[in-house]
Protein backbone atom coordinates (compact mmCIF):
# COMPACT_ATOMS: atom_id res chain seq x y z
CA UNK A 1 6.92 -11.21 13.77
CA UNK A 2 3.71 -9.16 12.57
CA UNK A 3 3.50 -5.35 13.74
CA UNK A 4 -0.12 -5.09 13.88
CA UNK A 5 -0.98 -0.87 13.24
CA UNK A 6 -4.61 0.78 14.12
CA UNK A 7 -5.15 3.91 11.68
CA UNK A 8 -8.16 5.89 12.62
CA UNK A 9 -9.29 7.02 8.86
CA UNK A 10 -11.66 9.49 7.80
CA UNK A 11 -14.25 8.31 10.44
CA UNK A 12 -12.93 4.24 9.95
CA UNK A 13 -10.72 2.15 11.69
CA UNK A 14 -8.05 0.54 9.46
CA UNK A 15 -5.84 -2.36 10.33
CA UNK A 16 -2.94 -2.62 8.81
CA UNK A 17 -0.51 -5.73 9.26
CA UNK A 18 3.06 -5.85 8.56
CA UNK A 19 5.00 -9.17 9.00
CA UNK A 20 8.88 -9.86 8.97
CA UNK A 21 11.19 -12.91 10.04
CA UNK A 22 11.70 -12.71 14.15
CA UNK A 23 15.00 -10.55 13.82
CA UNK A 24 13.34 -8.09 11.30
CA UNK A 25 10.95 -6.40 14.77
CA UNK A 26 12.41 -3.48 14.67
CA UNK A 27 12.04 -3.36 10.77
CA UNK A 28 7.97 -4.16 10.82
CA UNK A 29 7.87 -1.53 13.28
CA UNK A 30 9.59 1.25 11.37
CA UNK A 31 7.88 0.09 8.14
CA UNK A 32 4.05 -0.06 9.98
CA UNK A 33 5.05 3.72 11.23
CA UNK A 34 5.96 4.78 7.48
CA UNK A 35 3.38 3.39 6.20
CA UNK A 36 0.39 4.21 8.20
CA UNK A 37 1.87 7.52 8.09
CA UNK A 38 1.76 7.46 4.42
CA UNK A 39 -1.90 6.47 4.16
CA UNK A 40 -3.13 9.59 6.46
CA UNK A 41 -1.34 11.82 4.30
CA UNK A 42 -2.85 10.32 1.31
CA UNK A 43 -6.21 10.72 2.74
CA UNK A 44 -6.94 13.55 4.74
CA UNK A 45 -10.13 13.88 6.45
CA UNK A 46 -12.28 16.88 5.46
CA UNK A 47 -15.31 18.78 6.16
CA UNK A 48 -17.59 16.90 9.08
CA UNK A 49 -15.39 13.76 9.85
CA UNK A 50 -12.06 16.68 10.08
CA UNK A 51 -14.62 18.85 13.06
CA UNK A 52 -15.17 15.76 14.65
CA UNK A 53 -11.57 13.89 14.54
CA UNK A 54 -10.49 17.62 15.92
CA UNK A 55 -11.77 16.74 19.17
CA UNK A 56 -10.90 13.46 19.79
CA UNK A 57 -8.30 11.77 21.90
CA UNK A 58 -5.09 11.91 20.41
CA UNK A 59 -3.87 8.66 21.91
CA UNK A 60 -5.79 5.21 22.82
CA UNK A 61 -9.15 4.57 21.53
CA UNK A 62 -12.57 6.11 22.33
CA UNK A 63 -14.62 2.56 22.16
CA UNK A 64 -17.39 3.89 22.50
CA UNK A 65 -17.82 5.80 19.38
CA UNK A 66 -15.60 2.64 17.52
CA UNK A 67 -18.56 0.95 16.61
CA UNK A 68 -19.51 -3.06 16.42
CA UNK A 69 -18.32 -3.96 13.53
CA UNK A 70 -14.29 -2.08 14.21
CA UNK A 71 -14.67 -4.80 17.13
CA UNK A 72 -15.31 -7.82 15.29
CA UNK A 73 -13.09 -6.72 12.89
CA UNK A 74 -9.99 -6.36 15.33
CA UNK A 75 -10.78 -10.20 16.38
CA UNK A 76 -11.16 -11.66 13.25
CA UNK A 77 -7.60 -10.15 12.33
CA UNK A 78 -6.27 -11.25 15.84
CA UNK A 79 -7.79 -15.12 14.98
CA UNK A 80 -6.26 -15.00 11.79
CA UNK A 81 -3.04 -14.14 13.02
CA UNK A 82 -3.47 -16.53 15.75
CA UNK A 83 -4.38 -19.76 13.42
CA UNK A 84 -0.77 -18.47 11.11
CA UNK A 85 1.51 -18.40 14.18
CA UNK A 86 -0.48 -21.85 15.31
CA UNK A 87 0.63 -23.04 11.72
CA UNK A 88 4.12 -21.44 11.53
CA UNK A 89 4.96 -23.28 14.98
CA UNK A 90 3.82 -26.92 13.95
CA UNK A 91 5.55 -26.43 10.58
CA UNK A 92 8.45 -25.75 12.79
């Protein structure tokens, strides 16, 4: 299983992945939340990028302001995780 997190960081997009055997869902899921959680705290936006995040939505994403390469980004990640479960599966 792979709990796939979107942080929106100081004016960036992060991705963060966390994967787990199939029982441990509930497990990636907690950990993502922790951890994401974690990372904003350690990095708190300031000055411009704090005015700005002020205003935006506070759930889904805005992709209009995400920006080109947050895109390609997002489907690189979601090929990669594509080819592993591809490979997991034949391995059996």
């Amino acid at each position: 299983m792979v709990t796939a997190t979107f942080v929106h960081l100081r004016g960036k997009v992060l991705f963060l992945y966390v994967n787990a055997e199939k029982a441990g869902l509930e497990w990636s899921r907690a950990e993502a939340r922790k951890w994401a959680d974690a990372i904003i705290a350690a990095n708190p936006s300031v000055g411009e990028i704090a005015a700005r995040e002020a205003y935006a939505p506070k759930s889904g994403i805005d992709w209009g302001s995400v920006g080109t390469s947050a895109i390609i980004g997002g489907i690189i990640g979601a090929v990669i995780m594509a080819i592993k479960w591809l490979v997991n599966r034949i391995k059996g």
